[in-house]
N, C-alpha and C. Protein backbone atom coordinates (compact mmCIF):
# COMPACT_ATOMS: atom_id res chain seq x y z
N UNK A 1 42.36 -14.40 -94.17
CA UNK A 1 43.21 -13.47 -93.50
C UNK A 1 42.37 -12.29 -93.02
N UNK A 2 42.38 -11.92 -91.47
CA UNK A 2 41.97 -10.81 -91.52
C UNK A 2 42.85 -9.70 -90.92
N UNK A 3 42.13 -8.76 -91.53
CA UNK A 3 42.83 -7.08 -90.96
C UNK A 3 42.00 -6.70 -90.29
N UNK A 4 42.79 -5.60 -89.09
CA UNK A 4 42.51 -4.85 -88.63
C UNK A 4 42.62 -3.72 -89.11
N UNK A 5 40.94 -2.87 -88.55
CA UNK A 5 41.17 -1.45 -89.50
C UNK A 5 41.02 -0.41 -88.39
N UNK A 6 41.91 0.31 -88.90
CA UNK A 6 41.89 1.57 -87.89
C UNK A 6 40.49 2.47 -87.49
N UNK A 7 40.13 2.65 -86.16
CA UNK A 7 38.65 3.62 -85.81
C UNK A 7 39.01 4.80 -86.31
N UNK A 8 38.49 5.29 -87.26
CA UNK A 8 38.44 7.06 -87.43
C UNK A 8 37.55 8.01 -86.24
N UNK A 9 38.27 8.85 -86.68
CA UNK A 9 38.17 10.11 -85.20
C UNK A 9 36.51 9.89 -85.66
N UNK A 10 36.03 10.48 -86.49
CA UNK A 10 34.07 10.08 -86.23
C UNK A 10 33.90 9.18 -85.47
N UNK A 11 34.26 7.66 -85.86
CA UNK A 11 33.71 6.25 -85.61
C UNK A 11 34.05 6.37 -83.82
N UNK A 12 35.09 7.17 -83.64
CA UNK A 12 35.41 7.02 -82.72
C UNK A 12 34.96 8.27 -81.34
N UNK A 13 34.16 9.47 -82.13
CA UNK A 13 33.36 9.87 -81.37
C UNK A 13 31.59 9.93 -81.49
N UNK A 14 31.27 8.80 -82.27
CA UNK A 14 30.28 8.28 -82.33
C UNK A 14 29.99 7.19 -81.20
N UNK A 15 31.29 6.31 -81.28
CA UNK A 15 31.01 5.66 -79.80
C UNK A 15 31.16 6.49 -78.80
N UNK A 16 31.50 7.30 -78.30
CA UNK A 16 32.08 8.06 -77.37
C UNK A 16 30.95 8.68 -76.81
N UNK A 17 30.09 8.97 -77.87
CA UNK A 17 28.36 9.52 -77.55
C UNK A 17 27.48 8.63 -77.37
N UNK A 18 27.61 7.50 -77.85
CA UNK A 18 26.75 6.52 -77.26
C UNK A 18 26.92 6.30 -75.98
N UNK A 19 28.62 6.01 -75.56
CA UNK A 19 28.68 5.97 -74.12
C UNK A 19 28.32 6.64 -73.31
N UNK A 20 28.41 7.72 -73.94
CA UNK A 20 27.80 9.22 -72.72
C UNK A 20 26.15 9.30 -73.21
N UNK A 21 26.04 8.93 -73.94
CA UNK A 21 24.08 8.97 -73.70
C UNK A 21 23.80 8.21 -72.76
N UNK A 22 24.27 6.70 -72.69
CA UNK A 22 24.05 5.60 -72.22
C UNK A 22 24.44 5.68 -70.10
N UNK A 23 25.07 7.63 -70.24
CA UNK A 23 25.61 7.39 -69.11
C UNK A 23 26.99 6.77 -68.70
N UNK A 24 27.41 6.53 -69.24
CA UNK A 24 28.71 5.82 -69.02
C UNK A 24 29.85 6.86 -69.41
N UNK A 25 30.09 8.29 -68.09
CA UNK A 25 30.40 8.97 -68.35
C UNK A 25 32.09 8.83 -68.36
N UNK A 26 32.88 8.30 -67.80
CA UNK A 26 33.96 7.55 -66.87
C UNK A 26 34.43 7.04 -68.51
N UNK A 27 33.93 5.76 -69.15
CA UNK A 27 34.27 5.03 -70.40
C UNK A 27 34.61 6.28 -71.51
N UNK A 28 33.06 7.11 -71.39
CA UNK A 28 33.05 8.22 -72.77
C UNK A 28 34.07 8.73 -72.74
N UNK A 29 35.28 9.50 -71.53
CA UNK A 29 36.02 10.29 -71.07
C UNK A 29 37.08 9.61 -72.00
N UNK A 30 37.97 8.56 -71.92
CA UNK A 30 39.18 8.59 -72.33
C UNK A 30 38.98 8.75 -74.19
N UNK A 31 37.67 8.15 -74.45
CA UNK A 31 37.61 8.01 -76.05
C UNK A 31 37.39 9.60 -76.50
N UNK A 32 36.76 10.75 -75.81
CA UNK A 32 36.80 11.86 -76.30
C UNK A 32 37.89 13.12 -76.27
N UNK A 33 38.42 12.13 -75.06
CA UNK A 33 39.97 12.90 -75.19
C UNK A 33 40.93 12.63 -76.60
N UNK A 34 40.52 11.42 -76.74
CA UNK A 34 41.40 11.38 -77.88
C UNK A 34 41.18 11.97 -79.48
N UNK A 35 39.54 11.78 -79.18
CA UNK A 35 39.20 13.01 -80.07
C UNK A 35 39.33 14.49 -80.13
N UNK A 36 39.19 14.93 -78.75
CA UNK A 36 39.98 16.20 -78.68
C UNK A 36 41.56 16.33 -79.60
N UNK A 37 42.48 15.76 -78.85
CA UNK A 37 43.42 15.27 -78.92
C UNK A 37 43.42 15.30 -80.96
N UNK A 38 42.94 14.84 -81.68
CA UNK A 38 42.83 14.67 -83.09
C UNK A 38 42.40 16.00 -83.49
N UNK A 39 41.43 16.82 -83.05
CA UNK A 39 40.83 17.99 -83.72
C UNK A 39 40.47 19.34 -82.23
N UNK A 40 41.54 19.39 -82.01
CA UNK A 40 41.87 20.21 -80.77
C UNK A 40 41.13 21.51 -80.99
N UNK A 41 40.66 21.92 -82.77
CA UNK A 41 40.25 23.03 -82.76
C UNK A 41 38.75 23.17 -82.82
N UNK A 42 38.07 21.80 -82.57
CA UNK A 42 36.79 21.95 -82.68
C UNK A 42 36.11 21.85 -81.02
N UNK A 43 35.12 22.72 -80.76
CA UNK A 43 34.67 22.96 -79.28
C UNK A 43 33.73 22.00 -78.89
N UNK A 44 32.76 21.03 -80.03
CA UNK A 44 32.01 20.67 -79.22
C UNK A 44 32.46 18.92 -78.63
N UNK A 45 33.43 18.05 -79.25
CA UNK A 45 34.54 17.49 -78.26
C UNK A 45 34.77 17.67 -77.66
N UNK A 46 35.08 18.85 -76.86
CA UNK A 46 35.75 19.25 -76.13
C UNK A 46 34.47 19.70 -74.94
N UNK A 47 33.63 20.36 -75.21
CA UNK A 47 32.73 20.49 -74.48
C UNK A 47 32.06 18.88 -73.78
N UNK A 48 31.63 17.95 -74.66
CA UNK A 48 31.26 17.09 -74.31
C UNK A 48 32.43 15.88 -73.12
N UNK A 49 33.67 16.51 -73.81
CA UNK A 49 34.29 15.78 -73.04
C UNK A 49 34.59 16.37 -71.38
N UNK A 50 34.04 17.76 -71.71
CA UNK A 50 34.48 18.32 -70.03
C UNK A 50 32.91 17.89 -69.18
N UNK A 51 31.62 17.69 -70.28
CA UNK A 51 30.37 17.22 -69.26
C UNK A 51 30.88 15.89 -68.77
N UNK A 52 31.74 14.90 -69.78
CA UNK A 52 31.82 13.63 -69.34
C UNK A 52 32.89 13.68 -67.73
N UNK A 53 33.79 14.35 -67.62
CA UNK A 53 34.41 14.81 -66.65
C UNK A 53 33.78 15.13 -65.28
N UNK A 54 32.58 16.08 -65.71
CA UNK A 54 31.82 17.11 -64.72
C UNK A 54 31.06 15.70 -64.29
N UNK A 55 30.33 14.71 -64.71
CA UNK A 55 29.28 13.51 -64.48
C UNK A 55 30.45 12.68 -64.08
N UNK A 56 31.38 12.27 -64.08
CA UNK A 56 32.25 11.32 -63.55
C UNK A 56 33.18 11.54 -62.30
N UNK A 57 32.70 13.17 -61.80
CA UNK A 57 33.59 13.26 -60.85
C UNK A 57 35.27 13.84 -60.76
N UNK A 58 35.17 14.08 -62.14
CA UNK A 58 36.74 14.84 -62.50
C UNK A 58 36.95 16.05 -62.76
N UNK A 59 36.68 16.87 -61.85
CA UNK A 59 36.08 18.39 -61.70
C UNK A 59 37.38 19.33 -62.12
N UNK A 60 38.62 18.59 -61.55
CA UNK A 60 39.89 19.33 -62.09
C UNK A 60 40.07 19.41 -63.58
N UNK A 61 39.66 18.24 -64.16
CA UNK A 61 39.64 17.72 -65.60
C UNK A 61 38.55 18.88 -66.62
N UNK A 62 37.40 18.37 -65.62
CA UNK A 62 36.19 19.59 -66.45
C UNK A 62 36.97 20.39 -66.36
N UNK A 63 37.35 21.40 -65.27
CA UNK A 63 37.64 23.12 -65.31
C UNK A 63 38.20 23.33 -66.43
N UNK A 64 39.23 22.55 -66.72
CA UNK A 64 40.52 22.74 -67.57
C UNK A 64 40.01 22.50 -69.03
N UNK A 65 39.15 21.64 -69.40
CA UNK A 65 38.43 21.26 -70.92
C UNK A 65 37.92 22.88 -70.86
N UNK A 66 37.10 23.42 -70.12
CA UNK A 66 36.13 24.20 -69.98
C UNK A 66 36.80 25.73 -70.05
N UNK A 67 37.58 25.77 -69.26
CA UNK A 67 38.35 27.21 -69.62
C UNK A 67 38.95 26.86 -71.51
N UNK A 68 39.45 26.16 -71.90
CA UNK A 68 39.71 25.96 -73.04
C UNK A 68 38.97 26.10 -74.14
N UNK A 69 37.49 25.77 -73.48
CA UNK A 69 36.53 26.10 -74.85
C UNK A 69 36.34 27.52 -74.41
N UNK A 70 36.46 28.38 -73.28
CA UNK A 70 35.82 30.12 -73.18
C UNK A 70 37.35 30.35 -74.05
N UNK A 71 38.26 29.71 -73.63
CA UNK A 71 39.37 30.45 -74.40
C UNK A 71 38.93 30.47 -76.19
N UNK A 72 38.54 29.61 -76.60
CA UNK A 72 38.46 29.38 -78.18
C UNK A 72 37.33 30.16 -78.71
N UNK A 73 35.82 30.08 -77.68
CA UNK A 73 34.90 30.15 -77.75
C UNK A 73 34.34 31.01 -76.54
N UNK A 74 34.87 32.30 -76.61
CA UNK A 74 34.26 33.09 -75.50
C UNK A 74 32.49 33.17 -75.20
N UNK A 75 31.78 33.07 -76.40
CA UNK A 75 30.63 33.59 -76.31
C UNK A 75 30.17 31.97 -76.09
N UNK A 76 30.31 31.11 -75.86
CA UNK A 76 30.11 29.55 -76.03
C UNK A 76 29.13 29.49 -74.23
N UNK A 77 27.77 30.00 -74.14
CA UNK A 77 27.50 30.27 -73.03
C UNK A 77 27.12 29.44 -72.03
N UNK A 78 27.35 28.09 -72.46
CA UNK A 78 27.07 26.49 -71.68
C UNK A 78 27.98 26.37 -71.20
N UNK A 79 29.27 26.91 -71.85
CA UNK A 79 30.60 26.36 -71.01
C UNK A 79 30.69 27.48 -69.75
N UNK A 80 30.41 28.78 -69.92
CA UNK A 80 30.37 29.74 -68.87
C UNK A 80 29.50 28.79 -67.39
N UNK A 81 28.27 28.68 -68.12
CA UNK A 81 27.54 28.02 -66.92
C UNK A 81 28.23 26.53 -66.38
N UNK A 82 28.49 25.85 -67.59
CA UNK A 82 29.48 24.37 -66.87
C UNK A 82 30.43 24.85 -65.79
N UNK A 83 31.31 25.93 -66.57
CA UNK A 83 32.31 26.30 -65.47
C UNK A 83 32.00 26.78 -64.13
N UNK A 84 30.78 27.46 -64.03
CA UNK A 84 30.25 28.06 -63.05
C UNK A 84 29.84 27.10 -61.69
N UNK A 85 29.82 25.84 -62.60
CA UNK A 85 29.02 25.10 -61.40
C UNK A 85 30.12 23.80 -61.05
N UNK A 86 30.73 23.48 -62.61
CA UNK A 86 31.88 22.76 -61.50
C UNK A 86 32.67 23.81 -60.76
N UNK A 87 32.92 25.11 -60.55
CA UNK A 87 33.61 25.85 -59.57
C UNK A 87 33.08 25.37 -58.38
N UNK A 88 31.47 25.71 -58.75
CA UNK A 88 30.49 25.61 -57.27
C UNK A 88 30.71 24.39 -56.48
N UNK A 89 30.73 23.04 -57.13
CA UNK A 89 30.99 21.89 -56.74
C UNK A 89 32.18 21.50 -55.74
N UNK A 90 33.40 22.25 -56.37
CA UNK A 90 34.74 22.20 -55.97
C UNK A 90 34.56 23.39 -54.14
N UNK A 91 33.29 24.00 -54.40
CA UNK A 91 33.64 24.92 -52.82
C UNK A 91 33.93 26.43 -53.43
N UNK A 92 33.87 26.58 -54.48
CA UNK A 92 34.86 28.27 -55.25
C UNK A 92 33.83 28.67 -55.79
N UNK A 93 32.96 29.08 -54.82
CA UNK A 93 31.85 29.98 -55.31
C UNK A 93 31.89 31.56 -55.72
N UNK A 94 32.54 32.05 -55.19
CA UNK A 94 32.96 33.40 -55.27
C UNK A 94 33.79 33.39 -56.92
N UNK A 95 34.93 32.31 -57.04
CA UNK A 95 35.17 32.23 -58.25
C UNK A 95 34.08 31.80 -59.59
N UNK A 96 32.86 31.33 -59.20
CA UNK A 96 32.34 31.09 -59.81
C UNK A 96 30.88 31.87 -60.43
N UNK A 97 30.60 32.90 -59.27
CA UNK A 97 29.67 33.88 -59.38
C UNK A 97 29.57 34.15 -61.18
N UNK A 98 31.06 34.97 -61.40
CA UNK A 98 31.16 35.78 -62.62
C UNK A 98 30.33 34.86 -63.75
N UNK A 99 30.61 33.70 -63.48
CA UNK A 99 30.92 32.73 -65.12
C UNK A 99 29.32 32.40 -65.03
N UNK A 100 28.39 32.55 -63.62
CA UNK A 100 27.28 32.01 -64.20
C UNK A 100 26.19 32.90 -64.27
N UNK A 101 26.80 34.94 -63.72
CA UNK A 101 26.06 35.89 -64.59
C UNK A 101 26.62 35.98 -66.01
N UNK A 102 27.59 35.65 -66.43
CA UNK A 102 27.84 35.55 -68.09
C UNK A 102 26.74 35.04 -68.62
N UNK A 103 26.90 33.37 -68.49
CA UNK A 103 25.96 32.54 -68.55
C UNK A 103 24.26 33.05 -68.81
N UNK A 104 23.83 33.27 -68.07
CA UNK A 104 22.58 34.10 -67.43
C UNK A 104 22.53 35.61 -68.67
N UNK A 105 23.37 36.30 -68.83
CA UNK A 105 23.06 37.14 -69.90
C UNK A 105 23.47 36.76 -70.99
N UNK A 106 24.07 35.79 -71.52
CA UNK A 106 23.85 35.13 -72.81
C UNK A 106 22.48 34.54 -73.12
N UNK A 107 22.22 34.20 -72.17
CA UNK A 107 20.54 33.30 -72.27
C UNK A 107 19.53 34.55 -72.03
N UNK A 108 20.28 35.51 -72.04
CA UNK A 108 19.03 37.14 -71.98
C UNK A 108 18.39 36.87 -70.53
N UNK A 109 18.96 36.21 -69.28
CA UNK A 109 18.36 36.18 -67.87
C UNK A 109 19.25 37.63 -67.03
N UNK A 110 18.44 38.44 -67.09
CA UNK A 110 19.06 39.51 -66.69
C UNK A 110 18.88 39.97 -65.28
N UNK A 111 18.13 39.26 -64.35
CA UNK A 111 17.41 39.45 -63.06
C UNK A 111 18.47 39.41 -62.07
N UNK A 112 19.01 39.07 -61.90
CA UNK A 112 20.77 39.09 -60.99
C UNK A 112 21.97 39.79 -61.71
N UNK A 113 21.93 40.72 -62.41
CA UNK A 113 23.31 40.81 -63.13
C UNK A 113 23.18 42.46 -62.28
């Protein structure tokens, strides 16, 4: 007889990182949502799942992961710059200026601010 055993949220963002090492940003996406989705309060799920977004072309998807981690994680200064550049991508540069002098003085780059 066999059973089926349920993937735990690890097992299940362990694959989720293999896929996204491997590039397979599109696959990684639905499995880290659901890890989001399980531990909504941890940022770096959530971060990884808005790069898998930003590499697959789902720029509406990134913004929205991405404002969510500045919301949780204001000082979180990768997501400032993620946000900065999927803005840029989308054409909303002007909206995006702010988020990537944040960015830039978190990393102590003070030459444009």
């Amino acid at each position: 007889m066999s059973t089926t055993r349920e993937e735990t949220t690890v097992q299940r963002w362990e694959r989720a990182r293999l896929y996204f090492d491997s590039k397979a940003y599109a696959d990684a996406a639905p499995m880290l949502a659901e890890v989001v989705a399980e531990v909504p309060e941890q940022v770096a799920p959530r971060l990884l799942l808005a790069r898998a977004y930003y590499h697959s072309a789902q720029l509406r998807r990134a913004e929205e992961q991405l404002r969510e981690v500045i919301a949780r994680d204001p000082v979180e200064h990768y997501a400032h710059l993620m946000l900065g550049r999927v803005l840029q991508r989308q054409g909303r540069a002007a909206e995006a200026a702010p988020y990537l002098r944040l960015a830039a003085a978190f990393e102590g780059e003070f030459t444009e601010l």
